[in-house]
Protein backbone atom coordinates (compact mmCIF):
# COMPACT_ATOMS: atom_id res chain seq x y z
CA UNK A 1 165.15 98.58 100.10
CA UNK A 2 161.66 99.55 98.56
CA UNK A 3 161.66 100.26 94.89
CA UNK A 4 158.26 101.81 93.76
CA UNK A 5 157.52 101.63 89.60
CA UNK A 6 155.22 104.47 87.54
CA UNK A 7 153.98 102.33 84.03
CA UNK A 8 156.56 103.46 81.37
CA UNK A 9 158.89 102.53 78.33
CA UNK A 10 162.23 101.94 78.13
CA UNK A 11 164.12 103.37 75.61
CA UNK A 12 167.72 103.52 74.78
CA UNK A 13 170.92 101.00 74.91
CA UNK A 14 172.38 99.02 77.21
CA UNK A 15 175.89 97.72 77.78
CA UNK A 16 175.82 94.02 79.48
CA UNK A 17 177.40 93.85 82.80
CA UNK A 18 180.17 91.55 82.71
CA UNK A 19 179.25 87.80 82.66
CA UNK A 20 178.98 86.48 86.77
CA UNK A 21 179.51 82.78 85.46
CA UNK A 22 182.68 83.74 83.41
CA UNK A 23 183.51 86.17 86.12
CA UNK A 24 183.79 83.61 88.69
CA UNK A 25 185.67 81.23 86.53
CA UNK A 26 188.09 83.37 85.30
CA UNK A 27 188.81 84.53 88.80
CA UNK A 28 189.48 80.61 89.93
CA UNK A 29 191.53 80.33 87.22
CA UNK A 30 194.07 83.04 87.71
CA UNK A 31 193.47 82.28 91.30
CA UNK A 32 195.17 78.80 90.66
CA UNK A 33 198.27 79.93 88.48
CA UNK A 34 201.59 81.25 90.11
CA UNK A 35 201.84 84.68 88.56
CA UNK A 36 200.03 88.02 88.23
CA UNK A 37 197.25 87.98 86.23
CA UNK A 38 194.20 90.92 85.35
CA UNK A 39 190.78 90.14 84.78
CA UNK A 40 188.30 92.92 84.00
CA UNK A 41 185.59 93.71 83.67
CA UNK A 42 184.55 92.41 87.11
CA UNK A 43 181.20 93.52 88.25
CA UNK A 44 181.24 94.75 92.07
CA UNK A 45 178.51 92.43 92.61
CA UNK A 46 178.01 90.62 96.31
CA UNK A 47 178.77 86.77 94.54
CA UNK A 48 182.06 88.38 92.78
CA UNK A 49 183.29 89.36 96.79
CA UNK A 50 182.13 86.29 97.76
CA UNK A 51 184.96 84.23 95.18
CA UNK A 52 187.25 87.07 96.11
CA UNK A 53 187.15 86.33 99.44
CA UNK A 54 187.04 82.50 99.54
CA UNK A 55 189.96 82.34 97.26
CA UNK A 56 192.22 84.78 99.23
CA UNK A 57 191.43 82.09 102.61
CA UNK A 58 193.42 79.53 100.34
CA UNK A 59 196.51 82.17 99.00
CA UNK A 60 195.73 84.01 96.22
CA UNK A 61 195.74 88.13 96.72
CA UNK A 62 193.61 90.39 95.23
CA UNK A 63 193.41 93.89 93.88
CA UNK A 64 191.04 96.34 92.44
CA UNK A 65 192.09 98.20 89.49
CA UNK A 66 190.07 100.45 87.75
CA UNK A 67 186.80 98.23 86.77
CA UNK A 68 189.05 95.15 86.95
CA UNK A 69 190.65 92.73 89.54
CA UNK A 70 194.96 92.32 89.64
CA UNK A 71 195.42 88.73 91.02
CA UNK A 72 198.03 87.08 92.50
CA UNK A 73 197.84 83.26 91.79
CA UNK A 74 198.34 81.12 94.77
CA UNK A 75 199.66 77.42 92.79
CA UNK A 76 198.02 74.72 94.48
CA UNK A 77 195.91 76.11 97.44
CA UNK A 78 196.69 75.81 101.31
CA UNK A 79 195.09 77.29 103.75
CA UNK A 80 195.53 80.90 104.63
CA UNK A 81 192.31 80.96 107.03
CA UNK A 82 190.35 78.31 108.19
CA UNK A 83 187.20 80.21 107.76
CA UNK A 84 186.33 80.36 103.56
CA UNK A 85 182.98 82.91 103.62
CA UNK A 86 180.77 82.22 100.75
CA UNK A 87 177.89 84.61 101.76
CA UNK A 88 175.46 83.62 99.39
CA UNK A 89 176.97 82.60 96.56
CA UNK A 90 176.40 79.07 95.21
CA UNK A 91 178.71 78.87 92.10
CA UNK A 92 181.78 79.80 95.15
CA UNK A 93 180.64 77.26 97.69
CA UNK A 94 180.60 74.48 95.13
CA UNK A 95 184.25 75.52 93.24
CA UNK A 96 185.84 76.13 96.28
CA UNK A 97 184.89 72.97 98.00
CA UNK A 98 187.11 70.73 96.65
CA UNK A 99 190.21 73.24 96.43
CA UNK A 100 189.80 72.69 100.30
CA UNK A 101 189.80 68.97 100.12
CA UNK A 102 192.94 69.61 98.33
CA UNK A 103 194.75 71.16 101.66
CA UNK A 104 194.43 68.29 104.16
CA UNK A 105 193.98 70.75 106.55
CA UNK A 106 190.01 71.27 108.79
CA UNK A 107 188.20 74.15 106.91
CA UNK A 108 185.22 75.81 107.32
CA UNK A 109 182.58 77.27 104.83
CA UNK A 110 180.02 79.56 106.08
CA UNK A 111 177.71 81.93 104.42
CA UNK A 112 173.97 82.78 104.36
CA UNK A 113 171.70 80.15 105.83
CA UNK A 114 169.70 79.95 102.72
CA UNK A 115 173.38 79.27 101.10
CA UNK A 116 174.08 76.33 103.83
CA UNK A 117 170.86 74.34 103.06
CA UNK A 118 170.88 74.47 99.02
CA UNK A 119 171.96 70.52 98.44
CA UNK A 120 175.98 69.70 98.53
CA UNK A 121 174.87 66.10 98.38
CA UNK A 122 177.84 65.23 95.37
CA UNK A 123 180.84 66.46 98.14
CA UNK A 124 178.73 64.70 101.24
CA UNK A 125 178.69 61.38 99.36
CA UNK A 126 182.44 61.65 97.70
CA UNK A 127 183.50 62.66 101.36
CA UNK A 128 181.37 59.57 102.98
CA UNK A 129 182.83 57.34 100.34
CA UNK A 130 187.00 58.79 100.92
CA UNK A 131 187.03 58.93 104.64
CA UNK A 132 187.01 62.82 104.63
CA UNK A 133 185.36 64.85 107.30
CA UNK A 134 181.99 66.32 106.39
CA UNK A 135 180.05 67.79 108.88
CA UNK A 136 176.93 70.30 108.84
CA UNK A 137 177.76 72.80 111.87
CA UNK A 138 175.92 75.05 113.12
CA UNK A 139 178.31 77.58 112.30
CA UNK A 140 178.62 76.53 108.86
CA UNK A 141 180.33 73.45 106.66
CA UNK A 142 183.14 71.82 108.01
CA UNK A 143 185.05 69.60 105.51
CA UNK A 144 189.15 67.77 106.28
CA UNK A 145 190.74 65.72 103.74
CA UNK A 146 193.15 65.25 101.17
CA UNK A 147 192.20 64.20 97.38
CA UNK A 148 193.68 61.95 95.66
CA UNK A 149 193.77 60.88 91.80
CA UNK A 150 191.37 58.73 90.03
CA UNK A 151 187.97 58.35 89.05
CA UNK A 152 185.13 60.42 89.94
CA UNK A 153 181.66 59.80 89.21
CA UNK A 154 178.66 62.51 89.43
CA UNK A 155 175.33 62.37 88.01
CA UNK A 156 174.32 64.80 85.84
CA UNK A 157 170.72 65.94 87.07
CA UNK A 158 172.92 68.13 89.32
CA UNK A 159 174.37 71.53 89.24
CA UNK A 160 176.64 71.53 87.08
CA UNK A 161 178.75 73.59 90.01
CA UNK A 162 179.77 70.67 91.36
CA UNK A 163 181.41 69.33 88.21
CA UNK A 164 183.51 72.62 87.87
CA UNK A 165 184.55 72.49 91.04
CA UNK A 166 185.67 68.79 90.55
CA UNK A 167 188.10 69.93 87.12
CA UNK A 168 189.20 72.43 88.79
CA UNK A 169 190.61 70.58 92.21
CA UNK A 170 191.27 67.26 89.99
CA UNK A 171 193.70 69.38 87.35
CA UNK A 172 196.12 70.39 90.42
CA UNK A 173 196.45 66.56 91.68
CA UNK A 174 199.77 64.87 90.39
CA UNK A 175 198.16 61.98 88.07
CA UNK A 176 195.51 61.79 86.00
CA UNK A 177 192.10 61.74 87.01
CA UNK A 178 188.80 60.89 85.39
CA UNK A 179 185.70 62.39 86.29
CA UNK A 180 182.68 60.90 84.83
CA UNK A 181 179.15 62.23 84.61
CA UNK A 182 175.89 60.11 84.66
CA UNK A 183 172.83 60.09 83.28
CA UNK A 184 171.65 62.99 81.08
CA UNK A 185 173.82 65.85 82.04
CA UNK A 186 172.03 69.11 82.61
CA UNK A 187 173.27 73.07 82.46
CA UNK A 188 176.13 71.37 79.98
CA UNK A 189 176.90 74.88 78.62
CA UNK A 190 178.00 76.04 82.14
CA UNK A 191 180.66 72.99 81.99
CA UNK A 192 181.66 73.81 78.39
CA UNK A 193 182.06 77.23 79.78
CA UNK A 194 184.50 76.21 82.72
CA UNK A 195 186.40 74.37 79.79
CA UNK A 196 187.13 77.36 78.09
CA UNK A 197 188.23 79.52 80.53
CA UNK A 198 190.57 76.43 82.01
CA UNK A 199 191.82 76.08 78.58
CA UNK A 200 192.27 80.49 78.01
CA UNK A 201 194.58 79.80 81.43
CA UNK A 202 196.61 76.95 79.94
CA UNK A 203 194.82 74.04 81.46
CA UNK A 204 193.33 71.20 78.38
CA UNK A 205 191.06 68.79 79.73
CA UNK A 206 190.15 66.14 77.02
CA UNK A 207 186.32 65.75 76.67
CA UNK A 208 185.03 62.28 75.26
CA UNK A 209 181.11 62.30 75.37
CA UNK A 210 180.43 62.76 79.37
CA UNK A 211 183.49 62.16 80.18
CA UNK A 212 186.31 64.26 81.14
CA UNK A 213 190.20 63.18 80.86
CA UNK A 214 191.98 65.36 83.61
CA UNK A 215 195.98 65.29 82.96
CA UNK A 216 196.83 66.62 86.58
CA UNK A 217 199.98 68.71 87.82
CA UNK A 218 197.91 71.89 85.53
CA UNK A 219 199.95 74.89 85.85
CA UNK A 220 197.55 77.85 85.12
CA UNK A 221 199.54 80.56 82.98
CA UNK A 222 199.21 84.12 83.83
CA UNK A 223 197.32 86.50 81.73
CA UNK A 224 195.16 89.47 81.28
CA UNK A 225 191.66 87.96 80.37
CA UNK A 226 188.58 90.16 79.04
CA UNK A 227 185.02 89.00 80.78
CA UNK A 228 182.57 88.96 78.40
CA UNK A 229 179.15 90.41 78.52
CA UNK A 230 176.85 88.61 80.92
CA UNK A 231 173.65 86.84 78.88
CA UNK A 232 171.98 86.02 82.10
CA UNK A 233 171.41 89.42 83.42
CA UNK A 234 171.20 91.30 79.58
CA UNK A 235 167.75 88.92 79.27
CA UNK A 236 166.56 91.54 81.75
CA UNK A 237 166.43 95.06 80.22
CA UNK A 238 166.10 93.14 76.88
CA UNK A 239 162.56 92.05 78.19
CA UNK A 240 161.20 95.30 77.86
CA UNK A 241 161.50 94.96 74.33
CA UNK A 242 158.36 92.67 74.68
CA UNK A 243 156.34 94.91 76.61
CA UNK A 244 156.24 97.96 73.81
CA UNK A 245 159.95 98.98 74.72
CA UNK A 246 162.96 99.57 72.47
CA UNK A 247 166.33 98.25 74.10
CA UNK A 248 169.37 98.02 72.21
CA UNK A 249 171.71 95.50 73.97
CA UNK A 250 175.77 96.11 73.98
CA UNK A 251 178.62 94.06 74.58
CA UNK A 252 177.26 90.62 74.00
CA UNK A 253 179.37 88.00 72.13
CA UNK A 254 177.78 86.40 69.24
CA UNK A 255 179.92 83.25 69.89
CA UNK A 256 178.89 83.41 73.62
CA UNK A 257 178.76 79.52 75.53
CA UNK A 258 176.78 80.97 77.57
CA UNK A 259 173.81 78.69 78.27
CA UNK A 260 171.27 81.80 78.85
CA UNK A 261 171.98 83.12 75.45
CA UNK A 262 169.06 81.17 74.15
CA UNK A 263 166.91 83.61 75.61
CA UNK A 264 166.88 85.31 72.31
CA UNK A 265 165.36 82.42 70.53
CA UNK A 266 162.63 82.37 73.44
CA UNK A 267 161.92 85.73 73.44
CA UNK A 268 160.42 85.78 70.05
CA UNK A 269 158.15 82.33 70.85
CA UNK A 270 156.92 84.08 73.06
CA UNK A 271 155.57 86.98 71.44
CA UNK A 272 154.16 84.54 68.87
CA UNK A 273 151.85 82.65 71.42
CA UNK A 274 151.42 79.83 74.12
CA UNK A 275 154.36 77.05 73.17
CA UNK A 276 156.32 74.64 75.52
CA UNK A 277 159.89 75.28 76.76
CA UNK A 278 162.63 73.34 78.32
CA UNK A 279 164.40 75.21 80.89
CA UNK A 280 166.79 71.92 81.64
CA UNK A 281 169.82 73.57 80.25
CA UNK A 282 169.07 77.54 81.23
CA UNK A 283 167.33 77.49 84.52
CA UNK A 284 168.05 81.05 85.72
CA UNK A 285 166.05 82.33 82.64
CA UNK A 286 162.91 80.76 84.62
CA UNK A 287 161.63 84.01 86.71
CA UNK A 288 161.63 86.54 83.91
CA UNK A 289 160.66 83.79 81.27
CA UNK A 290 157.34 83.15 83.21
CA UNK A 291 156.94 86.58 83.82
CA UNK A 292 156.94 87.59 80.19
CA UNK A 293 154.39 84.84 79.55
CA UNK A 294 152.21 86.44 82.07
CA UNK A 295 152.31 89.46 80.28
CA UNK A 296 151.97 87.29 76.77
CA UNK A 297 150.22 84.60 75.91
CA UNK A 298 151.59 81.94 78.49
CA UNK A 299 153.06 79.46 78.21
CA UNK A 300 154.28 75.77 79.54
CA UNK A 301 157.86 75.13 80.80
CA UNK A 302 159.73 71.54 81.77
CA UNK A 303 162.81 71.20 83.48
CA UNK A 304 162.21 73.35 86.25
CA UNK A 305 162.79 70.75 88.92
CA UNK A 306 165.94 72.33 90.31
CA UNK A 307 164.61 75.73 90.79
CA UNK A 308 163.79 74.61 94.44
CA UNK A 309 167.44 75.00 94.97
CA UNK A 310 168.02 77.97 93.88
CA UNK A 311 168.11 81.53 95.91
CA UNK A 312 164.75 80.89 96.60
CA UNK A 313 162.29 78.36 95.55
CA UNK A 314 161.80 80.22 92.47
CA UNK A 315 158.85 78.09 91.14
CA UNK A 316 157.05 79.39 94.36
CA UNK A 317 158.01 82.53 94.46
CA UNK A 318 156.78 83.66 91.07
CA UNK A 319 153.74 81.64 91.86
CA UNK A 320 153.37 83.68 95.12
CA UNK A 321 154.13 87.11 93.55
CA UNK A 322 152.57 86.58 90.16
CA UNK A 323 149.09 85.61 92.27
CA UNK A 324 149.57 89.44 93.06
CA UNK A 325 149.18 90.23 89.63
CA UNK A 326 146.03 87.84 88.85
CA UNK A 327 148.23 85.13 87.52
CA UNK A 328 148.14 81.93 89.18
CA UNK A 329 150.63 79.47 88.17
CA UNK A 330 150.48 75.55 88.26
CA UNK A 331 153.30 73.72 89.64
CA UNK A 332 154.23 70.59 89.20
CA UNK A 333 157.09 68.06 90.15
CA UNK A 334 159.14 69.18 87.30
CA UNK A 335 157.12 71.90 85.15
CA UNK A 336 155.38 74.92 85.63
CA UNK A 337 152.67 76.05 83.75
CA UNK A 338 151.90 79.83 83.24
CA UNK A 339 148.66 80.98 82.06
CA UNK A 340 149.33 84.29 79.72
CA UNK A 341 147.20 87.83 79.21
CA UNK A 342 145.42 88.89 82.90
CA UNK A 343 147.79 90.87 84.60
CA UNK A 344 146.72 93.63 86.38
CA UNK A 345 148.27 96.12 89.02
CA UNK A 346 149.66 94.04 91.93
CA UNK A 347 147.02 94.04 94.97
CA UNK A 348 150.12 94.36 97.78
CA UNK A 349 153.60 95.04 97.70
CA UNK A 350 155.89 92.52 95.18
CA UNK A 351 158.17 90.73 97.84
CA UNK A 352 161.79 89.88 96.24
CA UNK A 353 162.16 86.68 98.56
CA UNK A 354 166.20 87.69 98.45
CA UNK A 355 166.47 86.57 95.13
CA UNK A 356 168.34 88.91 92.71
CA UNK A 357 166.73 87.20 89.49
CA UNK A 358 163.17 87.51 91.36
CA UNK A 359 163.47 91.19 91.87
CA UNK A 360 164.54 91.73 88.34
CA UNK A 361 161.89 89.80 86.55
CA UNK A 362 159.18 91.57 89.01
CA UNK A 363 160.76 94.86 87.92
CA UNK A 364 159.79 94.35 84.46
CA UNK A 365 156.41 93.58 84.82
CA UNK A 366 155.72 96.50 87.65
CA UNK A 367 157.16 98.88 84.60
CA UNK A 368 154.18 97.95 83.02
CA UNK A 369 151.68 97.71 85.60
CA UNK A 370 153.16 100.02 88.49
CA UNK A 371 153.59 98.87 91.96
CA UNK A 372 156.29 98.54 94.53
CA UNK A 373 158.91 95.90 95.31
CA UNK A 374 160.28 95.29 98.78
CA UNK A 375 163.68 93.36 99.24
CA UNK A 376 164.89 95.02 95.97
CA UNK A 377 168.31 95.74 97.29
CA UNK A 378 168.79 91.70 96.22
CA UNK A 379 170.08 93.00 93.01
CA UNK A 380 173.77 93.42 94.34
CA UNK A 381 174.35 90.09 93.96
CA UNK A 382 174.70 90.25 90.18
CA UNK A 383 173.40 93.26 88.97
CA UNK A 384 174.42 95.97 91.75
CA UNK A 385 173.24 99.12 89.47
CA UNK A 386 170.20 97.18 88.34
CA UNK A 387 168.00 100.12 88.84
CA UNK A 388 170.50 103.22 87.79
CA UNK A 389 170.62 101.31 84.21
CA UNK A 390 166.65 101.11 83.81
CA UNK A 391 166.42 104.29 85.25
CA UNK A 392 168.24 106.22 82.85
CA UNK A 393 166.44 103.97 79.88
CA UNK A 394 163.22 105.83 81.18
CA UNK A 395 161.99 103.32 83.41
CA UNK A 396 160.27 105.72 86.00
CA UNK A 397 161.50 103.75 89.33
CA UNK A 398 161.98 105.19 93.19
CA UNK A 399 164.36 103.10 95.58
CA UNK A 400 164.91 104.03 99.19
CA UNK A 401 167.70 106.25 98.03
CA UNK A 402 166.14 108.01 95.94
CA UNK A 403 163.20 109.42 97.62
């Protein structure tokens, strides 16, 4: 899909689409309990199918209700399907790996390529180190085994994916377990955010510095559970604010754990001039972040190692598309450095590299300078009416559709 920008304002307000982290937690969680639970909003994004349709290979059911989700908890997973499909959804590849190492039983993950090769190297080593099968196909992941209490160790200049996937398979085994993280841990808040929804389904895990006491035989209660509004996807149309706009932003919990919430104490640094930003703890704030300090005064960002791993190589990518703009980017092993105030028009068409959060950030700056973005239809992975919200906020923007 082409979308092609006119310069223009936004103006208006904007309710957040429903958190996708949350989302997917609050969907494992209900997935794991025995009885009927309801979980709305859910955004009919492509990673919210994707944990719909992984979860129902291991026994839970699923139904859509109004602009929610009825599920039907499956207890302690088994295997429905030997196929789980994780198209390209990271956060369900990682949760859902272990609930298959729970089964005993030969399973296979498959999903986009790009998907496949992003690093699983946390479940390759624990599966090396228990026996378990783990085997890169070319038809996808094949994992067999059987997990059994005790402690776990994982370091924590990983995704923090893998250590929610870990409390949520380690809470179902009959003992206790203990699952330890290493090092300095990064993306804590997305951890702190699996707690909570654990705990909102009945499940306590006892936290003592960077480690986590798991109890085992969890029984997740059943429950109607309220998503929040997303932080990750609001920073977004609340960019435009910095480019002469006026966005109101709805549906956003002051409370939020939500990692990317600190995007509101960036924002205004920002605007104020070049300064220095760790990106450790909220790297999916990276492509719009360097975007709007292409359009500001710059800036320099650390902590920006694991955006390699991401749906692209998001470091690249903005390189390669802000270069479009007259912005060229430094890279380096572990911070990027963005040079602020000579944008101009883009010289060829913006290329969205099938990356939702790529596409997005691009669209805010082509707002400004007019352009056109190919590969836009990436936005259904988190933010499927991406372009009907801005649109109606004034943005003056032509998709495929459209035209």
């Amino acid at each position: 899909m082409k979308a092609s920008f006119t310069p223009s304002l936004a103006r208006g307000s904007v309710v957040a689409p429903p958190s996708k982290s949350m989302g997917h937690r609050a969907l494992f969680a209900a997935a794991l309990g025995e009885g009927e639970s309801f979980v709305s909003p859910i955004a009919p994004s492509e990673d919210m199918r994707a944990t719909i349709s992984a979860l129902s290979a291991l026994g839970a059911t699923f139904s859509p209700e109004g602009e929610g989700v009825r599920v039907t908890g499956m207890g302690f997973p088994r295997r429905v399907e030997r196929v789980v499909n994780c198209r390209e959804s990271g956060s369900t590849l990682r949760f859902v790996l272990p609930l298959c190492l729970l089964t005993g039983e030969e399973m296979l993950l498959t999903g986009a390529p790009r998907l496949l090769a992003r690093p699983l190297s946390v479940y390759e080593a624990l599966c090396r180190e228990k026996g378990f099968l783990f085997q890169r196909t070319e038809e996808g992941i094949l994992v067999c085994g059987k997990l059994a209490p005790g402690e776990y160790a994982v370091p924590g200049n990983i995704s923090s994916q893998f250590i929610t996937g870990l409390l949520f398979a380690l809470s179902l085994l009959p003992r206790e377990s203990l699952l330890r993280v290493t090092g300095e841990m990064e993306s804590a808040p997305y951890v702190d955010m699996t707690l909570s929804a654990m705990a909102d389904f009945g499940v306590l895990v006892r936290k003592e510095g960077q480690d986590f006491n798991i109890s085992g035989s969890a029984r997740y209660r059943s429950r109607e559970y309220t998503v929040e509004g997303d932080y990750s996807n609001a920073a977004f149309p609340d960019a435009f604010n910095l480019l002469g706009g006026s966005v109101s932003l709805l549906g956003l919990r002051e409370d939020s754990l939500q990692g990317d919430a600190v995007y509101r104490e960036i924002y205004p640094r920002l605007q104020q001039g070049y300064g220095t930003f760790d990106l450790s703890q909220c790297p999916d704030l990276a492509p719009i972040l360097f975007a709007l300090a292409a359009a500001l005064h710059g800036g320099e960002f650390t902590g920006t190692a694991r955006l390699r791993e991401k749906e692209s190589d998001r470091g690249a990518a903005m390189k390669a598309e802000l270069e479009k703009c007259g912005v060229h980017l430094t890279l380096e092993a572990n911070c990027v450095l963005v040079p602020g105030g000579c944008l101009k028009a883009p010289v060829s068409p913006i290329c969205g590299h099938n990356d939702h959060r790529i596409v997005m950030a691009m669209s805010v700056l082509l707002s400004r300078l007019g352009g056109e973005i190919h590969g836009a239809e990436a936005v259904t992975k988190s933010y499927p009416n991406f372009f009907e919200t801005i649109r109606k906020l004034g943005i003056e923007v032509k998709t495929d559709e459209t035209e």
